[in-house]
Each structure stands twice: as C-alpha cells, then as structure tokens.
PDB file of N, CA and C in Angstrom:
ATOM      1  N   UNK A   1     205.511   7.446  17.148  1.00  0.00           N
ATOM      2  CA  UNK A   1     206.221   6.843  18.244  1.00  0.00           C
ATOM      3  C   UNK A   1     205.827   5.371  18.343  1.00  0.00           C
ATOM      4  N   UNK A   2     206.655   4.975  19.167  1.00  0.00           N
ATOM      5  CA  UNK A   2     206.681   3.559  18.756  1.00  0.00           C
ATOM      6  C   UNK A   2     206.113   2.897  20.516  1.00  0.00           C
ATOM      7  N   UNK A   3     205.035   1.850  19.960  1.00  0.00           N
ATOM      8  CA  UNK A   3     204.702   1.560  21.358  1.00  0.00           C
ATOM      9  C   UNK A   3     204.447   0.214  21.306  1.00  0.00           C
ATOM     10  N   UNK A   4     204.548  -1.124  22.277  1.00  0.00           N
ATOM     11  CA  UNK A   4     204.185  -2.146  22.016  1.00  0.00           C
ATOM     12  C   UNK A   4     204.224  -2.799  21.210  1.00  0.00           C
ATOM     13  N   UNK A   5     205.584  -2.654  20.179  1.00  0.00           N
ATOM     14  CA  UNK A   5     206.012  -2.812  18.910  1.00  0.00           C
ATOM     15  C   UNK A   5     205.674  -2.423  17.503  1.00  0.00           C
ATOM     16  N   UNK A   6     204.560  -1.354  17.845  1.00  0.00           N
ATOM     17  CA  UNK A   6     204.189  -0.787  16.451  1.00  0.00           C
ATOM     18  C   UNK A   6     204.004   0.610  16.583  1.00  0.00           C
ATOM     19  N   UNK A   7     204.117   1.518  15.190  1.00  0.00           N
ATOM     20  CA  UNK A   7     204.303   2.795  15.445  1.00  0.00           C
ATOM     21  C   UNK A   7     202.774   3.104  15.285  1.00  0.00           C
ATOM     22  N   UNK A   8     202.297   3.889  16.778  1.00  0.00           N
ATOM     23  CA  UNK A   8     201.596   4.573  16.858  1.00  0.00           C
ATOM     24  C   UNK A   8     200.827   5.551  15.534  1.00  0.00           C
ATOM     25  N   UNK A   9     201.721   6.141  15.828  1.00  0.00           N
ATOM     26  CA  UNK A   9     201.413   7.236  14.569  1.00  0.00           C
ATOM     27  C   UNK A   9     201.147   7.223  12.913  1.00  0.00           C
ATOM     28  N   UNK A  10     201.913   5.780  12.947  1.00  0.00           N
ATOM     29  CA  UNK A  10     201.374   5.135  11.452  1.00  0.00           C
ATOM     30  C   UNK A  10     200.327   4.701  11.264  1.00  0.00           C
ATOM     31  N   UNK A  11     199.865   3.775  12.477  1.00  0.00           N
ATOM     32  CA  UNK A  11     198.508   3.349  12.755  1.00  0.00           C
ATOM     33  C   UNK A  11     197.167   4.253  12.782  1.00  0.00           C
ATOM     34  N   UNK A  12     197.325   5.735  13.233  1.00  0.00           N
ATOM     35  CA  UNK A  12     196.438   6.401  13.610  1.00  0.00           C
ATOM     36  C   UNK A  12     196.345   7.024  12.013  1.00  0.00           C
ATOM     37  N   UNK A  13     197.584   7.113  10.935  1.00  0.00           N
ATOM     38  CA  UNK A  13     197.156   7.591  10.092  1.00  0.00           C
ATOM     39  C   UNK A  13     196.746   6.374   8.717  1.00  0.00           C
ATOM     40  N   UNK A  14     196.967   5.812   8.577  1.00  0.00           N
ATOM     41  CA  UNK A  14     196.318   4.420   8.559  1.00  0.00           C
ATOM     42  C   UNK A  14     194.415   4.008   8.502  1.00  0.00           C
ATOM     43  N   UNK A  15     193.915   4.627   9.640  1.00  0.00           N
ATOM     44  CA  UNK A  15     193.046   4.511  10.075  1.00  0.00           C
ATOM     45  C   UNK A  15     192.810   5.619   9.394  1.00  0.00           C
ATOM     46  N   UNK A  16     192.798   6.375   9.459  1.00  0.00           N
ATOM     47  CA  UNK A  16     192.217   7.969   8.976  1.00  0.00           C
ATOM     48  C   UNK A  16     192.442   7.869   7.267  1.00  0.00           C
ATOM     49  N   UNK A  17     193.382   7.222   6.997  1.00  0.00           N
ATOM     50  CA  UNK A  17     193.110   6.606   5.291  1.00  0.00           C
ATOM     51  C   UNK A  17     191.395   5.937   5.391  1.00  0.00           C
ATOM     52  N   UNK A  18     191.718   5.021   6.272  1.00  0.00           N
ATOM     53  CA  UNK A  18     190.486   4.319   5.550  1.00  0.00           C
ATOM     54  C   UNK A  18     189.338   5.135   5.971  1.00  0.00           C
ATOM     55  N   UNK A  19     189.015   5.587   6.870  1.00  0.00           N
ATOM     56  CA  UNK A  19     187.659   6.952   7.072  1.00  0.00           C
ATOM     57  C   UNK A  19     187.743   7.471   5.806  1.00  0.00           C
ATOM     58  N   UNK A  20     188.510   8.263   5.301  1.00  0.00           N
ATOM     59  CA  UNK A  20     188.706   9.149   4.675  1.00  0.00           C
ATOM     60  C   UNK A  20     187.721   7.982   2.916  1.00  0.00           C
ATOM     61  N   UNK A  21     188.391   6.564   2.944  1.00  0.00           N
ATOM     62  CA  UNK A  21     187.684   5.964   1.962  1.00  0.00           C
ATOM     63  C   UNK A  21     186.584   6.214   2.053  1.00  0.00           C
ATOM     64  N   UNK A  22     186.274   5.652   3.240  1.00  0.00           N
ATOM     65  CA  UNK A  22     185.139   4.842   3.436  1.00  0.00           C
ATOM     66  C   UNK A  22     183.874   6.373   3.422  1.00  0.00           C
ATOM     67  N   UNK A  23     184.299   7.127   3.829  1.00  0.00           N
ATOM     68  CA  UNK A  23     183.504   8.718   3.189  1.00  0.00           C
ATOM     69  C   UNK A  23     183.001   8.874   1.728  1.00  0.00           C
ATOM     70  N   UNK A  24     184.006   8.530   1.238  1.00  0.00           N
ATOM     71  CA  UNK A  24     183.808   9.146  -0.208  1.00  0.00           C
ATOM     72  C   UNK A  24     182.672   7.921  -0.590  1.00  0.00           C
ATOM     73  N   UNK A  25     183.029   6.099  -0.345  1.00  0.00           N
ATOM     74  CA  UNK A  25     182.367   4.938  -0.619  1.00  0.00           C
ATOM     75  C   UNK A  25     180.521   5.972  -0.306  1.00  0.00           C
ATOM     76  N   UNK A  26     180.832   6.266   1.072  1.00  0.00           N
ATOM     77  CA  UNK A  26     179.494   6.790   1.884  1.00  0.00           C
ATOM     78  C   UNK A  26     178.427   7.980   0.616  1.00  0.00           C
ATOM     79  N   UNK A  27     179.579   8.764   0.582  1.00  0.00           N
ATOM     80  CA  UNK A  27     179.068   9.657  -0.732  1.00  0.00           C
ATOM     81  C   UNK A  27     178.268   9.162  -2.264  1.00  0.00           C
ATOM     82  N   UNK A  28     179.026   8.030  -2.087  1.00  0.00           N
ATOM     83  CA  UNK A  28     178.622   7.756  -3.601  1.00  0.00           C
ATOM     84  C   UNK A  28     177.238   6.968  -3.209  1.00  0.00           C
ATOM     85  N   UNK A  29     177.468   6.301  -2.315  1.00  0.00           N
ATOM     86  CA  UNK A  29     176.133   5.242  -1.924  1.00  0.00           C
ATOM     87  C   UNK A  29     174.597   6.174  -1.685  1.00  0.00           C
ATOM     88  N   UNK A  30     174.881   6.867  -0.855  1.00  0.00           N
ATOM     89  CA  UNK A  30     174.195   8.413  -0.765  1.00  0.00           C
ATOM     90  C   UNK A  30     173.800   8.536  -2.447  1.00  0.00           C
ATOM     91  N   UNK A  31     174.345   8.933  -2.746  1.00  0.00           N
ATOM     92  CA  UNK A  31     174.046   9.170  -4.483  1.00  0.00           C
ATOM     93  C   UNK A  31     173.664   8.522  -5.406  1.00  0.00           C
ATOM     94  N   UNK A  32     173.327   7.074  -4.767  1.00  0.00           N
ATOM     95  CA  UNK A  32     172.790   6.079  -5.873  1.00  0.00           C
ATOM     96  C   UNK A  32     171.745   5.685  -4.626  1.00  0.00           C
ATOM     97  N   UNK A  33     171.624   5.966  -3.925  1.00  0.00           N
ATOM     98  CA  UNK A  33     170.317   5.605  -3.015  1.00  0.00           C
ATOM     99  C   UNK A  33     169.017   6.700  -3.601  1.00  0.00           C
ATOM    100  N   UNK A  34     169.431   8.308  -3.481  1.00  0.00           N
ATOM    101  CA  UNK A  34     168.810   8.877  -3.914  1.00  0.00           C
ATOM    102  C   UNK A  34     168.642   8.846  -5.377  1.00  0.00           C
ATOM    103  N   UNK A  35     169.162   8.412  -6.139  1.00  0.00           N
ATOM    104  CA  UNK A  35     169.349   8.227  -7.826  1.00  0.00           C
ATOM    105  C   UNK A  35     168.040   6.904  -8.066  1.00  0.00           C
ATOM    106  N   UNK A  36     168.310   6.088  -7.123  1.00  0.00           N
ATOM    107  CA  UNK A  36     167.056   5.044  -6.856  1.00  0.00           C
ATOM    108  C   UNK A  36     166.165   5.692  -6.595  1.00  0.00           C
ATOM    109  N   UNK A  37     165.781   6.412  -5.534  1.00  0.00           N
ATOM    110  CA  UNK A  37     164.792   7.098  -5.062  1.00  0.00           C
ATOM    111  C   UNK A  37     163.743   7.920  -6.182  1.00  0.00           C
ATOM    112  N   UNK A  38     164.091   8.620  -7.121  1.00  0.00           N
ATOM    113  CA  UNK A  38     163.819   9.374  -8.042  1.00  0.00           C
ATOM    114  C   UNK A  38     163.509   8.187  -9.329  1.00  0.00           C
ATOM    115  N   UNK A  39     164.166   6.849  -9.248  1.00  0.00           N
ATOM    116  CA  UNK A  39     163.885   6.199 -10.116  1.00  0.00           C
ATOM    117  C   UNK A  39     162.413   5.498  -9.541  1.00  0.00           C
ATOM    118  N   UNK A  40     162.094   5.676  -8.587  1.00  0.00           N
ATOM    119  CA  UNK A  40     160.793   4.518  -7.753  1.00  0.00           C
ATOM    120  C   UNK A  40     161.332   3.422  -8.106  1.00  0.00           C
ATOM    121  N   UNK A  41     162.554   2.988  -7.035  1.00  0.00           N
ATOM    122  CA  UNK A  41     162.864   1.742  -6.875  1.00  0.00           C
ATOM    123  C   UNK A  41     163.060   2.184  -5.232  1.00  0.00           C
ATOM    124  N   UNK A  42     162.197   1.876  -4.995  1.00  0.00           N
ATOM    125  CA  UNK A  42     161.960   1.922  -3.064  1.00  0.00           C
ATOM    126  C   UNK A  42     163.039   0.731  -2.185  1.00  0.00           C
ATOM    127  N   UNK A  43     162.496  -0.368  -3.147  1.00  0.00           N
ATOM    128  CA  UNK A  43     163.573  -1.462  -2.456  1.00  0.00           C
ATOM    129  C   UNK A  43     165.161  -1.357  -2.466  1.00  0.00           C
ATOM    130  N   UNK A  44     165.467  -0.553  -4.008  1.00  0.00           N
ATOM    131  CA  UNK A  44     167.258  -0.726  -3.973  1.00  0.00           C
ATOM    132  C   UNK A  44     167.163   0.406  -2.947  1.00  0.00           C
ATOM    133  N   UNK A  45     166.430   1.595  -2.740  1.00  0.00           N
ATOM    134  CA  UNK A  45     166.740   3.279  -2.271  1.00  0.00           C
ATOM    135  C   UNK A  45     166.875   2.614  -0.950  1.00  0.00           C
ATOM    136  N   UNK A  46     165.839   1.972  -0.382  1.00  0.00           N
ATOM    137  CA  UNK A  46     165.950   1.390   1.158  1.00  0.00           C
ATOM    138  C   UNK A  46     167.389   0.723   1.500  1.00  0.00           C
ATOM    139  N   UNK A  47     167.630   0.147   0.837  1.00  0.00           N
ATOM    140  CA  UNK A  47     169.089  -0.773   1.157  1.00  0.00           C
ATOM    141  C   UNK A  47     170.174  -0.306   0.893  1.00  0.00           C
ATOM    142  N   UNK A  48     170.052   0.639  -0.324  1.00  0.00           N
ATOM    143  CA  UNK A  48     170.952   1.656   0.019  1.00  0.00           C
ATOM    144  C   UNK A  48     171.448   2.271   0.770  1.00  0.00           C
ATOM    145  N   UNK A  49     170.235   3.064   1.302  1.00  0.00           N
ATOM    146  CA  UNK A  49     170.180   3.518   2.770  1.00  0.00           C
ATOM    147  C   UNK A  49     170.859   3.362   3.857  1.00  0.00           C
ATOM    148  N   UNK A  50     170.320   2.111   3.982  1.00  0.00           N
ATOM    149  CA  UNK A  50     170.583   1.234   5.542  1.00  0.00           C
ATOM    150  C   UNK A  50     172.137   1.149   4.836  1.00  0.00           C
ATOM    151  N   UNK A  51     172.794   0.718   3.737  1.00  0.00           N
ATOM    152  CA  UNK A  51     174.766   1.125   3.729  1.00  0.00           C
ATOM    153  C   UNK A  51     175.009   1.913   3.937  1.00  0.00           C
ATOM    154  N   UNK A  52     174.344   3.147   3.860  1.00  0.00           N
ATOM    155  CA  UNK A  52     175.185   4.205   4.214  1.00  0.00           C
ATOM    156  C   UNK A  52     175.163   4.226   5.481  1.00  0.00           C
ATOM    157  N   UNK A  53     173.929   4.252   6.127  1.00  0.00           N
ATOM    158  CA  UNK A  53     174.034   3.992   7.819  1.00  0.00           C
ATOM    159  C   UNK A  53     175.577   2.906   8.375  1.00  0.00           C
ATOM    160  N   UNK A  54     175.334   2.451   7.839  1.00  0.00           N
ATOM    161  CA  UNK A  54     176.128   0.954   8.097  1.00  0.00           C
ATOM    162  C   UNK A  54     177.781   1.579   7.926  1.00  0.00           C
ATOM    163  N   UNK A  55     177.551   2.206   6.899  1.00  0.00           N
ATOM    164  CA  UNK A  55     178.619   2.651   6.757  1.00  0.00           C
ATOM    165  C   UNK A  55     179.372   4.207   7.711  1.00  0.00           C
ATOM    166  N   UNK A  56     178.207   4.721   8.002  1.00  0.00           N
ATOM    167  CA  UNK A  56     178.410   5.565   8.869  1.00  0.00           C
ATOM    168  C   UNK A  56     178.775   5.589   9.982  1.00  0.00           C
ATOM    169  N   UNK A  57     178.069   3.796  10.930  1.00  0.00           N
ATOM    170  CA  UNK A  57     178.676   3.405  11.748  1.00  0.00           C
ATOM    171  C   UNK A  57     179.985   3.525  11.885  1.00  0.00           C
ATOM    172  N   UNK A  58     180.651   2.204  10.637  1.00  0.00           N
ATOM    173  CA  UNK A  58     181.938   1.914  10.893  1.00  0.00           C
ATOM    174  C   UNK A  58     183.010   3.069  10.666  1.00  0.00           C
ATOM    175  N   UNK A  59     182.488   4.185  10.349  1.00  0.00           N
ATOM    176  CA  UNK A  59     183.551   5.626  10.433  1.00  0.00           C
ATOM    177  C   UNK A  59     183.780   5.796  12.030  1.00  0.00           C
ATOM    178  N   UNK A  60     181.998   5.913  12.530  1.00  0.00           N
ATOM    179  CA  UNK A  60     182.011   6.120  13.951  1.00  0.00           C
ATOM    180  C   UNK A  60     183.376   5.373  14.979  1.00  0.00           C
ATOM    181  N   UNK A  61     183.457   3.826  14.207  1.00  0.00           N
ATOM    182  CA  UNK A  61     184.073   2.912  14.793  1.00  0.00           C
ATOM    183  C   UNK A  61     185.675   3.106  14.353  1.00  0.00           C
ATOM    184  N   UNK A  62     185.853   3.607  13.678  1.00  0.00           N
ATOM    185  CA  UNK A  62     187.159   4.233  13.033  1.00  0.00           C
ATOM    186  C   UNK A  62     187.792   5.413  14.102  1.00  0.00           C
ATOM    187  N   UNK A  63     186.585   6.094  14.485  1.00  0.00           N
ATOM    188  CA  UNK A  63     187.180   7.439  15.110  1.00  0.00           C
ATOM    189  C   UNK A  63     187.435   6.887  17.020  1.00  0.00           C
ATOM    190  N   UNK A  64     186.053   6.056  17.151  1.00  0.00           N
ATOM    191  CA  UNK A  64     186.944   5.353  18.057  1.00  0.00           C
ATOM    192  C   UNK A  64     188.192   4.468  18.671  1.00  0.00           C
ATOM    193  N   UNK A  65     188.620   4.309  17.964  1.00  0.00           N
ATOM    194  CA  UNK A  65     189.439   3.379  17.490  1.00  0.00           C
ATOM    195  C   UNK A  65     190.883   4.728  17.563  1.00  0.00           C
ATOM    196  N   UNK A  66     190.648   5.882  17.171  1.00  0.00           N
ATOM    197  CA  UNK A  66     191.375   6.873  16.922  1.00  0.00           C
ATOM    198  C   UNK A  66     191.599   7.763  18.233  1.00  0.00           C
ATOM    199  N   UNK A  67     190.765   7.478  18.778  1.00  0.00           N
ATOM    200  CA  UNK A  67     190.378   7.887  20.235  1.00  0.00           C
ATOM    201  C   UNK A  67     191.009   7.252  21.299  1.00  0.00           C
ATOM    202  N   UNK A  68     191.158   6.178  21.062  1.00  0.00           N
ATOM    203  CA  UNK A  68     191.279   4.975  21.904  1.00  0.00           C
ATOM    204  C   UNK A  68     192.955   5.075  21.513  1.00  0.00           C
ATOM    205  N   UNK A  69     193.807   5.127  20.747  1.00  0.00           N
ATOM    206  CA  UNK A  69     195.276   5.348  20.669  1.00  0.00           C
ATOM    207  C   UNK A  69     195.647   6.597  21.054  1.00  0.00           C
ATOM    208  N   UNK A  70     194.799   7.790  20.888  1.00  0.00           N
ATOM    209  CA  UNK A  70     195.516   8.744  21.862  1.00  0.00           C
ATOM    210  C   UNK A  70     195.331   8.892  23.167  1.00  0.00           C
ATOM    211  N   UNK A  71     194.662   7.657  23.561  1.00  0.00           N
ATOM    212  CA  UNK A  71     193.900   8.053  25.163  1.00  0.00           C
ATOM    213  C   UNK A  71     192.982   9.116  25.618  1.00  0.00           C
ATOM    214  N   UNK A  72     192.415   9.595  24.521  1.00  0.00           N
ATOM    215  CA  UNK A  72     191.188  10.091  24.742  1.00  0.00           C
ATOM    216  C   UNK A  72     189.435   9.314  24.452  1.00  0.00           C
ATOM    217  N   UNK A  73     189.559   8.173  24.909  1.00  0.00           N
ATOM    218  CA  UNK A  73     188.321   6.811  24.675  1.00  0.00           C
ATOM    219  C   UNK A  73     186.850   7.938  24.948  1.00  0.00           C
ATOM    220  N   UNK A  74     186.065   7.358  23.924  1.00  0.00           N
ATOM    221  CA  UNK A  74     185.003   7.674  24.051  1.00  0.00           C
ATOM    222  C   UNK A  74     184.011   7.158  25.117  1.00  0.00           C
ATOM    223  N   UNK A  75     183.311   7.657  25.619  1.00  0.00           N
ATOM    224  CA  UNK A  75     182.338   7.371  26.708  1.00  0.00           C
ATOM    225  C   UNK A  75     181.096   6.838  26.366  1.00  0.00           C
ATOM    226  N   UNK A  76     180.471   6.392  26.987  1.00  0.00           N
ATOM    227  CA  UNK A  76     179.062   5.588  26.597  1.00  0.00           C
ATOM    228  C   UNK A  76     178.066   6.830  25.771  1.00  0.00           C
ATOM    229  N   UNK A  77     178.468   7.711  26.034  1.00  0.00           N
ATOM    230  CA  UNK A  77     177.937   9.184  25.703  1.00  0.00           C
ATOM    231  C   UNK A  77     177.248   8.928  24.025  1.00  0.00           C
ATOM    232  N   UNK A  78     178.364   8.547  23.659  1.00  0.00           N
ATOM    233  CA  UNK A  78     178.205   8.271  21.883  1.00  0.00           C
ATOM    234  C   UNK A  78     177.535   7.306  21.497  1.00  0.00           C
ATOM    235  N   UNK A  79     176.519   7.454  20.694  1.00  0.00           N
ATOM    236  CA  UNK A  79     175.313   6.555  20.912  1.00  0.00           C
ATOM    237  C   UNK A  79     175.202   6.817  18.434  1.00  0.00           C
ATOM    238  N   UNK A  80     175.089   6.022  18.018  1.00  0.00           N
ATOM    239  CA  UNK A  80     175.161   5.887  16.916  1.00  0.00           C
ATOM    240  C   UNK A  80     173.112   5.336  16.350  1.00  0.00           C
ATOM    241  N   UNK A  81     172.501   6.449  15.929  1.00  0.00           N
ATOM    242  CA  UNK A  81     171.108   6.209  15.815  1.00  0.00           C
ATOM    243  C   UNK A  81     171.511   5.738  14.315  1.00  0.00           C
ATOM    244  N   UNK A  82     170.277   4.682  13.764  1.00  0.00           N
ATOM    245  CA  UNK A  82     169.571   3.753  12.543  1.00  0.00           C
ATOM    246  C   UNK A  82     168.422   4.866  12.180  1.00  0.00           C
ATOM    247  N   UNK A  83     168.351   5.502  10.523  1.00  0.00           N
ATOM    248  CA  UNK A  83     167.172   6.390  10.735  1.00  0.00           C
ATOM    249  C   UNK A  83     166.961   5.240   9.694  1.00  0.00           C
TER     250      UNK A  83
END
C-alpha cells in the first residue's frame, strides 16, 4: 500500500532483503573470526568479533525500522548488549 508517496510494502520487503544479507555477511564473519581463533591470531579473532556484533546491531536496526512501518515501534525495552 501506498503511503506518503511510497509503497509501504516494498519498503518493508526491501529491508528484510537486506537483514536477510546482512545474516549470511554475519555468518561468514562468525566463521572467519573463529577460523582466526584456532589460528592464534587473537587480534584479527577480536575484530572480527566486534563485526559481527556490529553487525548484529544493524539487523537489530533493520527490524526496527520494520517495526516502525507497521506501527508496532519498539520500546526502550530493547537494549542491544557488546559481548
């Protein structure tokens, strides 16, 4: 449906393309963090890491975003932890 001159519904799936990337990106990073890890390279495994976090965020920020066009907005509730 069409709202404020753009279709809703294209947008929301749109967005759910790029989650859907940005998962798999998440997967692989995951997999060369630990691939570091096993190599004792502490420094690439660490920074690895912290992308996937990073990257985990911006899914978070994706689904809000997804939330926020159907009018169901997320609440302060959702709190995104750094391990």
């Amino acid at each position: 449906m069409c709202e404020q001159g753009f279709n809703v519904g294209q947008l929301k799936l749109a967005i759910g393309q790029s989650d859907d990337a940005i998962a798999m990106v998440q997967q692989w990073i995951e997999q060369l963090h630990h691939i570091a890890d096993h190599g004792k390279r502490a420094e690439v495994s660490k920074d690895l890491a912290q992308a996937s976090v990073l990257l985990g965020e911006a899914r978070a920020k994706l689904d809000d975003a997804i939330a926020e066009l159907e009018g169901t907005p997320r609440g302060p509730e959702t709190t995104v932890e750094l391990i």
